[in-house]
C-alpha atoms as a PDB file:
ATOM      1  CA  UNK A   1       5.205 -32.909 -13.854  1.00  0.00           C
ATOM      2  CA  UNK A   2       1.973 -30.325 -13.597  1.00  0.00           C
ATOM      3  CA  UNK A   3       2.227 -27.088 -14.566  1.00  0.00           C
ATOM      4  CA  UNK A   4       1.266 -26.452 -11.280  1.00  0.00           C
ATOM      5  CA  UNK A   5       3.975 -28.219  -9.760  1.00  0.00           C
ATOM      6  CA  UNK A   6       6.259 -26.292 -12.256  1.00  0.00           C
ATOM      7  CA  UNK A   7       5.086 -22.913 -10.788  1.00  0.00           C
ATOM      8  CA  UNK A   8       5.602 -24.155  -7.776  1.00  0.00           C
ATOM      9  CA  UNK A   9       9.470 -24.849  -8.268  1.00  0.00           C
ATOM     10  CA  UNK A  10       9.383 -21.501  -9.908  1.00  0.00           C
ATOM     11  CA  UNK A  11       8.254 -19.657  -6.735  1.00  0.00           C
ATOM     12  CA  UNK A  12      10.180 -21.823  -4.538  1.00  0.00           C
ATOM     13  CA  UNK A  13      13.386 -19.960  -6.350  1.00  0.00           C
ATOM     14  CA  UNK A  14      11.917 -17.067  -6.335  1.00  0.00           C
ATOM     15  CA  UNK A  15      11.518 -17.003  -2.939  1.00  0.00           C
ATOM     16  CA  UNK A  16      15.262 -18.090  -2.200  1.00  0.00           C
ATOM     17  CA  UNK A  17      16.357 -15.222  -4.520  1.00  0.00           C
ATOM     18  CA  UNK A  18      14.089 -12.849  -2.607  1.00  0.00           C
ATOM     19  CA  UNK A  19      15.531 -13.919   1.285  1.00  0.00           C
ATOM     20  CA  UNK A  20      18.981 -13.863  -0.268  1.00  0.00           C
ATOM     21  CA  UNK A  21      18.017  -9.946  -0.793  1.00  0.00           C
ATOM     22  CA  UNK A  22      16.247  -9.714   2.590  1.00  0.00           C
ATOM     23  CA  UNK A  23      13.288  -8.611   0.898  1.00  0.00           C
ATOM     24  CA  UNK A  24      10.579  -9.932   3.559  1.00  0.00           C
ATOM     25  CA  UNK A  25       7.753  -8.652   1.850  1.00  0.00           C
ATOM     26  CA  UNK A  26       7.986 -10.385  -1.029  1.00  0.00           C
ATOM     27  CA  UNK A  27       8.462 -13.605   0.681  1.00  0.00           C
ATOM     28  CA  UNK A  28       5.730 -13.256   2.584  1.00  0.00           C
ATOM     29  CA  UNK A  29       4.187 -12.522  -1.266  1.00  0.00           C
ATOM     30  CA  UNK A  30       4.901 -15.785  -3.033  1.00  0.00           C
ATOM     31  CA  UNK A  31       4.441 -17.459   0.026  1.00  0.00           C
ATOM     32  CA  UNK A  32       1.122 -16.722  -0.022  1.00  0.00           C
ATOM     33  CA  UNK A  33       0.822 -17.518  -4.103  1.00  0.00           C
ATOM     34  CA  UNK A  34       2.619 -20.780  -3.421  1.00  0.00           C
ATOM     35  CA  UNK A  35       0.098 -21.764  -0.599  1.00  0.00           C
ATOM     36  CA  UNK A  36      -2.453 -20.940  -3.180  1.00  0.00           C
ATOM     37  CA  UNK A  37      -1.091 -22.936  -6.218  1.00  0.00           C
ATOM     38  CA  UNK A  38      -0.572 -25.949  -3.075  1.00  0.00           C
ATOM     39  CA  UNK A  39      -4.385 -25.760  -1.892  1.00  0.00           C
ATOM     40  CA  UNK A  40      -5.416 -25.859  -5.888  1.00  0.00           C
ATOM     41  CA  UNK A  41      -3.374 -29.285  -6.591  1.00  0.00           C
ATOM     42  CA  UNK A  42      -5.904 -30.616  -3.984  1.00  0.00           C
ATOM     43  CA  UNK A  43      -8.898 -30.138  -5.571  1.00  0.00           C
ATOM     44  CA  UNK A  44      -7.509 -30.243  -9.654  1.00  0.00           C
ATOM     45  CA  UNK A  45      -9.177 -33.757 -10.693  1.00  0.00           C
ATOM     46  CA  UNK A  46      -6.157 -33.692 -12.972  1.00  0.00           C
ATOM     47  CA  UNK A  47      -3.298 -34.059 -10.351  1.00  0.00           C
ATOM     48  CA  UNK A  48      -1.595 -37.226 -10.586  1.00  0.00           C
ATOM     49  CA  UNK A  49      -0.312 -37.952  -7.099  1.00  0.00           C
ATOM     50  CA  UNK A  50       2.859 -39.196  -8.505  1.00  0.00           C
ATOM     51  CA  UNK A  51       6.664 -40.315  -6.758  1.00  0.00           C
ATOM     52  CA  UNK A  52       7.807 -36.466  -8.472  1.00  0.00           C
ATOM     53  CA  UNK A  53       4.928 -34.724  -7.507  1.00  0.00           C
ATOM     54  CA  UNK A  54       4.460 -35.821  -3.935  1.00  0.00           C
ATOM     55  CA  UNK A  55       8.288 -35.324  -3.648  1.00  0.00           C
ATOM     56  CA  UNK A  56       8.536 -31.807  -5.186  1.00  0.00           C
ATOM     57  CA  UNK A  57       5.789 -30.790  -2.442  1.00  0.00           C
ATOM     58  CA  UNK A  58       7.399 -32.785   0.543  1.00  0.00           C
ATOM     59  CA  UNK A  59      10.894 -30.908  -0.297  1.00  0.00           C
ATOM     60  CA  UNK A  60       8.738 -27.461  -0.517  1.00  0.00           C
ATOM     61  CA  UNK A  61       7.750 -28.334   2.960  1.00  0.00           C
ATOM     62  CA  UNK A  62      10.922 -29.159   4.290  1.00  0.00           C
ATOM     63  CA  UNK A  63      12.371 -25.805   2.660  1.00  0.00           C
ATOM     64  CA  UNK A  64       9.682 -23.234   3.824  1.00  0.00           C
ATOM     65  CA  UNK A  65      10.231 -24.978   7.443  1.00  0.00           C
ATOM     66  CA  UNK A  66      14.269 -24.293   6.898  1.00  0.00           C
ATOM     67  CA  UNK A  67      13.513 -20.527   5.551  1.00  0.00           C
ATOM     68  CA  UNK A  68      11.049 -19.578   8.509  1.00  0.00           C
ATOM     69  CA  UNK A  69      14.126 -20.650  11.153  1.00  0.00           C
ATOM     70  CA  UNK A  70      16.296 -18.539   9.179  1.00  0.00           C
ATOM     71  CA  UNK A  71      13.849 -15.615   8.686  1.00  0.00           C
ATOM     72  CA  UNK A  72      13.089 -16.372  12.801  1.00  0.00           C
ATOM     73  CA  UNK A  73      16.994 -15.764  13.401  1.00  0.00           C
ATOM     74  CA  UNK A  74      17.757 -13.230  11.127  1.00  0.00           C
ATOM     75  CA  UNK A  75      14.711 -11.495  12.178  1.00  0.00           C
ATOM     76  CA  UNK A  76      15.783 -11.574  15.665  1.00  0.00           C
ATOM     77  CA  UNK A  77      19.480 -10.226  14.930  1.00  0.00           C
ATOM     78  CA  UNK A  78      17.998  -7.478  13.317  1.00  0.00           C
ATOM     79  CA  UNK A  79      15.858  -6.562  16.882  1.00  0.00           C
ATOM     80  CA  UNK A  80      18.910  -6.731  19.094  1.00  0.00           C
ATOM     81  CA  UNK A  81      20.778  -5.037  16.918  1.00  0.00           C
ATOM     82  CA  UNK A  82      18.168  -2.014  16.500  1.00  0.00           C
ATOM     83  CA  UNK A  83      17.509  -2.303  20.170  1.00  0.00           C
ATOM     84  CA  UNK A  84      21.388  -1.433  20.531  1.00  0.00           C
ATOM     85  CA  UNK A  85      21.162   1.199  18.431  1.00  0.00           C
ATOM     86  CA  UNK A  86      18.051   3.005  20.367  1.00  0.00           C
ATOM     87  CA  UNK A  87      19.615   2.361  23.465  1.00  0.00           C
ATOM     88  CA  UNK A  88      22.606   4.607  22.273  1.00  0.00           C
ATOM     89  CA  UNK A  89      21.035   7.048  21.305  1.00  0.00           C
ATOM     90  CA  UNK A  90      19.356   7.656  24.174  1.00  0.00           C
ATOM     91  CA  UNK A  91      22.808   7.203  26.476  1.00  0.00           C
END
């Protein structure tokens, strides 16, 4: 496996570690690094398009698709819940 790949896996953890904290802005962080490191395996002449590699990318995929529903929801529980609170303290 790249080293690319391998930093990869690494931010993919880091990123689970950081929504299991609810810390959105550092999500949104290595996101952006991991999109990065993904765009660079396209153009690195050295990339072998291997069974591992292609997998480790496909399951990236299919994880940042499963975090963005849960940041969606939890996102959303966090607006009707502040909208709640607003709402009583204006009653």
């Amino acid at each position: 496996m790249s080293d690319k790949c391998l930093k990869i896996e690494k931010l993919n953890f880091e990123i689970n570690e950081a929504f299991l904290n609810q810390n959105f802005p550092r999500i949104l962080f290595l996101d952006q690094k991991r999109r990065s490191l993904i765009k660079s395996l396209a153009s690195d002449k050295n990339f072998l398009a291997s069974e591992s590699n292609l997998n480790l990318i496909k399951k990236t995929a299919e994880q940042n698709q499963n975090l963005m529903t849960k940041i969606a929801e939890k996102m959303t529980k966090l607006t009707v819940l502040r909208n709640k609170k607003i709402k009583m303290l204006r009653s």
